[in-house]
PDB file of N, CA and C in Angstrom:
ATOM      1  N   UNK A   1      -0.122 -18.869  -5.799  1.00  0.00           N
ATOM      2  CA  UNK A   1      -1.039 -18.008  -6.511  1.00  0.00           C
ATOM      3  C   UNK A   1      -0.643 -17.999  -7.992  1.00  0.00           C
ATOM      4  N   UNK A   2      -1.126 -17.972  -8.944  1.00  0.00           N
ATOM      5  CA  UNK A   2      -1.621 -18.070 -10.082  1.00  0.00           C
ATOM      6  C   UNK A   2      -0.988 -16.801 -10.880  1.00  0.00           C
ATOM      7  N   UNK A   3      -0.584 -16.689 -12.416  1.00  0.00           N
ATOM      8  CA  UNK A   3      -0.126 -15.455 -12.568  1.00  0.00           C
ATOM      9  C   UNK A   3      -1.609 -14.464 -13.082  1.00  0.00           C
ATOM     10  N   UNK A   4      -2.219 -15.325 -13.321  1.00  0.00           N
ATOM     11  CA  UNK A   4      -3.998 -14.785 -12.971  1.00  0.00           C
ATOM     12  C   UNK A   4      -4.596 -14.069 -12.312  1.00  0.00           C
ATOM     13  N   UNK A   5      -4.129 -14.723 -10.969  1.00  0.00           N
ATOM     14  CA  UNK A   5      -5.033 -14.452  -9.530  1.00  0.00           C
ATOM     15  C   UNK A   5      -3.767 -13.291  -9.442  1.00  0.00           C
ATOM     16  N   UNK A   6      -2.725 -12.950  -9.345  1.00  0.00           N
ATOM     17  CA  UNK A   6      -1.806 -11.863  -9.075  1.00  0.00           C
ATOM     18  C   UNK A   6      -2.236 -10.401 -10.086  1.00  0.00           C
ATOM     19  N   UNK A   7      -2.546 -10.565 -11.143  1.00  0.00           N
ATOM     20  CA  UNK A   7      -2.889  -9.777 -12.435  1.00  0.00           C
ATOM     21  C   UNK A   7      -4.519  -9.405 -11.808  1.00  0.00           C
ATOM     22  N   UNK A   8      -5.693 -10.146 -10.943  1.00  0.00           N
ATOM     23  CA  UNK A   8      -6.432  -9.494 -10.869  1.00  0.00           C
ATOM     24  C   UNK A   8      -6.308  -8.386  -9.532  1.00  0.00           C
ATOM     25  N   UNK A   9      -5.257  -8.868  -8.933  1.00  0.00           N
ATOM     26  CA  UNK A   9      -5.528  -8.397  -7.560  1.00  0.00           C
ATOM     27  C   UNK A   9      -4.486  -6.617  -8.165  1.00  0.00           C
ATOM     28  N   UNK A  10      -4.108  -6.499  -8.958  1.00  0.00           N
ATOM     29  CA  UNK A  10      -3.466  -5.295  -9.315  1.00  0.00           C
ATOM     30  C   UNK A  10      -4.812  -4.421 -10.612  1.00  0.00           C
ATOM     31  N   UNK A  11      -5.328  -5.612 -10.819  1.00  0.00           N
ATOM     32  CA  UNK A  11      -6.507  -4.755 -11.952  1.00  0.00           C
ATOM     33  C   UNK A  11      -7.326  -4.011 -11.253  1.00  0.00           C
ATOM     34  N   UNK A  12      -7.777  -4.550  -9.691  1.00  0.00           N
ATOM     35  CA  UNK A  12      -8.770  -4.275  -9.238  1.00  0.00           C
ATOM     36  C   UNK A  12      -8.027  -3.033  -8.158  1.00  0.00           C
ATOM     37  N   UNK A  13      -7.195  -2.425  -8.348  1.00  0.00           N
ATOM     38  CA  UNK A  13      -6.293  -1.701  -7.288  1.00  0.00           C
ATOM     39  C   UNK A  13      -6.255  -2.125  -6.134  1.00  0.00           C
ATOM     40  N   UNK A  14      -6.177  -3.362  -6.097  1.00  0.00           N
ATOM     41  CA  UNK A  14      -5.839  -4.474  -4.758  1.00  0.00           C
ATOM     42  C   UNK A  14      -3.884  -4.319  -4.482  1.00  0.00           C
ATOM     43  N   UNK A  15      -3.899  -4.761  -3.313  1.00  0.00           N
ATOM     44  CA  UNK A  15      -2.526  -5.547  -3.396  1.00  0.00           C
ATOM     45  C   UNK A  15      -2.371  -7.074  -2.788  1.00  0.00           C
ATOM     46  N   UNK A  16      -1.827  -7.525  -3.225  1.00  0.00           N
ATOM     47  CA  UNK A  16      -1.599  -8.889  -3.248  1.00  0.00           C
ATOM     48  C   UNK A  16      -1.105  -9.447  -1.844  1.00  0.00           C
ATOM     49  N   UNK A  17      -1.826 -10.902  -0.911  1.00  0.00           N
ATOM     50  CA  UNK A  17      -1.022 -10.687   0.227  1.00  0.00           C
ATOM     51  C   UNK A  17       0.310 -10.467   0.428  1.00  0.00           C
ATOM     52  N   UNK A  18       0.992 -10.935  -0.754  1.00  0.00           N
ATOM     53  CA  UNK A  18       2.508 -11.051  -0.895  1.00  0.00           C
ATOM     54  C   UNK A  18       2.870  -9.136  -0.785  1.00  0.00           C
ATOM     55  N   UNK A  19       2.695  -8.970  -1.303  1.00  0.00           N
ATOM     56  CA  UNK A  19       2.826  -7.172  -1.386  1.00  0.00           C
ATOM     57  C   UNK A  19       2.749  -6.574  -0.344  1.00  0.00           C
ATOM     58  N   UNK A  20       1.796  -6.916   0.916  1.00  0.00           N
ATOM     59  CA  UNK A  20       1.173  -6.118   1.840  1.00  0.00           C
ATOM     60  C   UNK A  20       2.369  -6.744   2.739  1.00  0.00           C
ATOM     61  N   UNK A  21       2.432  -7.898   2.692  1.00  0.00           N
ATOM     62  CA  UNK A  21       3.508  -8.949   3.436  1.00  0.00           C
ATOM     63  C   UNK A  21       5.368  -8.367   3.760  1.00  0.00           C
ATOM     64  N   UNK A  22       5.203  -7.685   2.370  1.00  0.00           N
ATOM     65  CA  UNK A  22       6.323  -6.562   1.774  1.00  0.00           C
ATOM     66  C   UNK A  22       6.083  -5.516   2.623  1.00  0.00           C
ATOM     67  N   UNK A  23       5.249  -4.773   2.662  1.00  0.00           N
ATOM     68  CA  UNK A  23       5.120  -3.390   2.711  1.00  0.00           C
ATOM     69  C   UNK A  23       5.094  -3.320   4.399  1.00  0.00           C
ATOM     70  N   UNK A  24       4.700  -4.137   5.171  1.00  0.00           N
ATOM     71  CA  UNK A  24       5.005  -4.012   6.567  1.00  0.00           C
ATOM     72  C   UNK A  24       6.125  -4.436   6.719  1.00  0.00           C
ATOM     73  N   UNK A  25       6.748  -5.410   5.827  1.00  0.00           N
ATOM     74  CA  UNK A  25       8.059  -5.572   6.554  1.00  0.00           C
ATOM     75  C   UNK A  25       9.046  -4.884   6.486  1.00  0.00           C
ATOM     76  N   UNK A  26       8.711  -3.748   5.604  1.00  0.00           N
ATOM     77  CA  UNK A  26       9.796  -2.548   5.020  1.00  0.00           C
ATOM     78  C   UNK A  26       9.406  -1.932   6.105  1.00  0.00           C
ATOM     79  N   UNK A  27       8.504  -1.747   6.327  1.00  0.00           N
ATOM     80  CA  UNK A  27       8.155  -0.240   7.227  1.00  0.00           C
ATOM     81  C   UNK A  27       8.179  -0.684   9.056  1.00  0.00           C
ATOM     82  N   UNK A  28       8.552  -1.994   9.338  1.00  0.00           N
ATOM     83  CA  UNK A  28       8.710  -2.514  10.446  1.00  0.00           C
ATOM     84  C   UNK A  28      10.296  -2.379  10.674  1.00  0.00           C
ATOM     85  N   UNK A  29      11.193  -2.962   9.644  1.00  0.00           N
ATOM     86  CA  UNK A  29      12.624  -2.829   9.666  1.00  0.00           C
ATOM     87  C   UNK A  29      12.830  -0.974   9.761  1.00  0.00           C
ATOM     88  N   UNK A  30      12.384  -0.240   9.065  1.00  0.00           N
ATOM     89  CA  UNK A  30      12.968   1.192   9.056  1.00  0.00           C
ATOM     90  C   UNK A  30      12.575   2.135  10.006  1.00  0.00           C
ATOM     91  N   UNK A  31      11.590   1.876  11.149  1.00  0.00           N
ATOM     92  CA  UNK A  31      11.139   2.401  12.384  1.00  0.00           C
ATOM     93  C   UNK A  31      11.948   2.349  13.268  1.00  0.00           C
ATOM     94  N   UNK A  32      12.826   3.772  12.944  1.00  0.00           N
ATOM     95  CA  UNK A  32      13.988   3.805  14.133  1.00  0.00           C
ATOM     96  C   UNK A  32      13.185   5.059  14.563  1.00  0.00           C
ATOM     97  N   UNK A  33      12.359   5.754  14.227  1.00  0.00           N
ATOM     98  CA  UNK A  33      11.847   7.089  14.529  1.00  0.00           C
ATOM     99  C   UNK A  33      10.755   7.113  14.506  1.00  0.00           C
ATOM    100  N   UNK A  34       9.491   8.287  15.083  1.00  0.00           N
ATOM    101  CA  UNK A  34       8.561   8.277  15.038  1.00  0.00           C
ATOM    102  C   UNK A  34       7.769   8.303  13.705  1.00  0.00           C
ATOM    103  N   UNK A  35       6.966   7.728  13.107  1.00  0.00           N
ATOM    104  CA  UNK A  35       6.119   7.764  11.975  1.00  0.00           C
ATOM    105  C   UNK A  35       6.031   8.744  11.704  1.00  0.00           C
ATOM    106  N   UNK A  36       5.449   9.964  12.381  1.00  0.00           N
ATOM    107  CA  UNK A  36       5.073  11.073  12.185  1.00  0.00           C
ATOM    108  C   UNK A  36       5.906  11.801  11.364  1.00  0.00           C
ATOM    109  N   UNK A  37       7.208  11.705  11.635  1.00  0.00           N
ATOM    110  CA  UNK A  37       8.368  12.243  11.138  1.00  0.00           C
ATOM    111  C   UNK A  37       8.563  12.478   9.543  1.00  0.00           C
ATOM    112  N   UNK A  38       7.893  11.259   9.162  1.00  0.00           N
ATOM    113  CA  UNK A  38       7.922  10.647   7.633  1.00  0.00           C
ATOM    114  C   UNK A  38       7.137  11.939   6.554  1.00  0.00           C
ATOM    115  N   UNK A  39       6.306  12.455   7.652  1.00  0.00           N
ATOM    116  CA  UNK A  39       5.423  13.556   6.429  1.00  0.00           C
ATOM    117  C   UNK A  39       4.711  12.801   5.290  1.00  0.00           C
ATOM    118  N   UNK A  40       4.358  13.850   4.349  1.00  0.00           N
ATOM    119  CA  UNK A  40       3.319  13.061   3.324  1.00  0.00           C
ATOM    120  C   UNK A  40       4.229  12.628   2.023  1.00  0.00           C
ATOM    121  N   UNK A  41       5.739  12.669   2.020  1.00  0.00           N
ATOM    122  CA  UNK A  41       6.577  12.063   1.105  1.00  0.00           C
ATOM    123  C   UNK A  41       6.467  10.727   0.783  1.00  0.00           C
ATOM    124  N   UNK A  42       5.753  10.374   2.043  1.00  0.00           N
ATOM    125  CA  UNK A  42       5.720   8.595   1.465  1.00  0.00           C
ATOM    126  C   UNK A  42       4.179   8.133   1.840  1.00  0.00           C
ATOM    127  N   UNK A  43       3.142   9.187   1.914  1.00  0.00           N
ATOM    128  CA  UNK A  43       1.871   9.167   2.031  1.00  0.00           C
ATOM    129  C   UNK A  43       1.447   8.376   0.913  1.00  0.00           C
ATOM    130  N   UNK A  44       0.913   7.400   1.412  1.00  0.00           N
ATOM    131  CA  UNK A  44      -0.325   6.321   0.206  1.00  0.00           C
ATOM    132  C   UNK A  44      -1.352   7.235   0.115  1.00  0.00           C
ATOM    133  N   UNK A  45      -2.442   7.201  -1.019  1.00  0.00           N
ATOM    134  CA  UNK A  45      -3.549   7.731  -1.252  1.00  0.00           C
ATOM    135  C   UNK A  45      -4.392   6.780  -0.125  1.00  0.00           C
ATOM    136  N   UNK A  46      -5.662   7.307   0.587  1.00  0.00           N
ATOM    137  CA  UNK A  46      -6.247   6.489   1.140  1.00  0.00           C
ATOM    138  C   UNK A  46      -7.665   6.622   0.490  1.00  0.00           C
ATOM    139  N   UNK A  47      -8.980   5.528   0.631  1.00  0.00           N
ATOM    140  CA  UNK A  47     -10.151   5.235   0.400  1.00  0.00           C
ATOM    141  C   UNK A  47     -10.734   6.861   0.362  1.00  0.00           C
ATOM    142  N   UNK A  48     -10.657   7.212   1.032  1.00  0.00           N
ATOM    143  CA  UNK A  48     -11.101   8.862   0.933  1.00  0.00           C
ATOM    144  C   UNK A  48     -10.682   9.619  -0.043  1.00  0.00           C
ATOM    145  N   UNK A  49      -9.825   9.438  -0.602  1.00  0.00           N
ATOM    146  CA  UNK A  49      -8.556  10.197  -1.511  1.00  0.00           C
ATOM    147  C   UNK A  49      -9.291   9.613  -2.776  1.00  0.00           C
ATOM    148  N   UNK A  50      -9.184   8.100  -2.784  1.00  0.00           N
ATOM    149  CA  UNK A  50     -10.071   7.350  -3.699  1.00  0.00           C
ATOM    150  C   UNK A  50     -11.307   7.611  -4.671  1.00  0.00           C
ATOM    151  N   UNK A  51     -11.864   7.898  -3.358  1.00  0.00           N
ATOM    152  CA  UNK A  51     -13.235   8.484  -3.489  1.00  0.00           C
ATOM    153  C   UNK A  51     -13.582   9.747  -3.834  1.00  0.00           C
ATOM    154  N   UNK A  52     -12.518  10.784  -3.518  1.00  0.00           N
ATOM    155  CA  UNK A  52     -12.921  12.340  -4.055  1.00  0.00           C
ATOM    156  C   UNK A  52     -12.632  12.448  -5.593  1.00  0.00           C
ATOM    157  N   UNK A  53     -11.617  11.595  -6.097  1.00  0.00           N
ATOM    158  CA  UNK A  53     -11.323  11.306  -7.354  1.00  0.00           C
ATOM    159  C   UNK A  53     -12.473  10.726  -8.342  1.00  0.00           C
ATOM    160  N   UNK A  54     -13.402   9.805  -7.457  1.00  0.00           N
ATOM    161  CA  UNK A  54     -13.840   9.225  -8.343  1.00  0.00           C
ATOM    162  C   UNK A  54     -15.382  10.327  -8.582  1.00  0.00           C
ATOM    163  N   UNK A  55     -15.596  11.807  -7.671  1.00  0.00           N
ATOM    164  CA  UNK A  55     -16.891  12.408  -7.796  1.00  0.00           C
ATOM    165  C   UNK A  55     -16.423  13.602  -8.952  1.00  0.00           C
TER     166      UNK A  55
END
């Protein structure tokens, strides 16, 4: 990938496959406990969250 194609996928509040590739493998290695557990300390904003922002 391109330092282009990486720069749009962060303009557009994308993440990059490489990133996402990251982000499960962090959260696959550190699942010694239930998810639930985690609370909203490490809560992502989701499409909904997105969206109330943008009205």
């Amino acid at each position: 990938m391109t330092a282009r194609m990486q720069h749009d996928w962060h303009r557009h509040g994308l993440r990059s496959p490489e990133d996402l590739e990251a982000l499960v493998a962090e959260r696959l290695e550190g699942t010694g406990h239930a998810s639930t557990s985690t609370g909203d300390a490490r809560r992502e904003p989701s499409y909904a969250d997105f969206l109330g922002e943008q009205i």
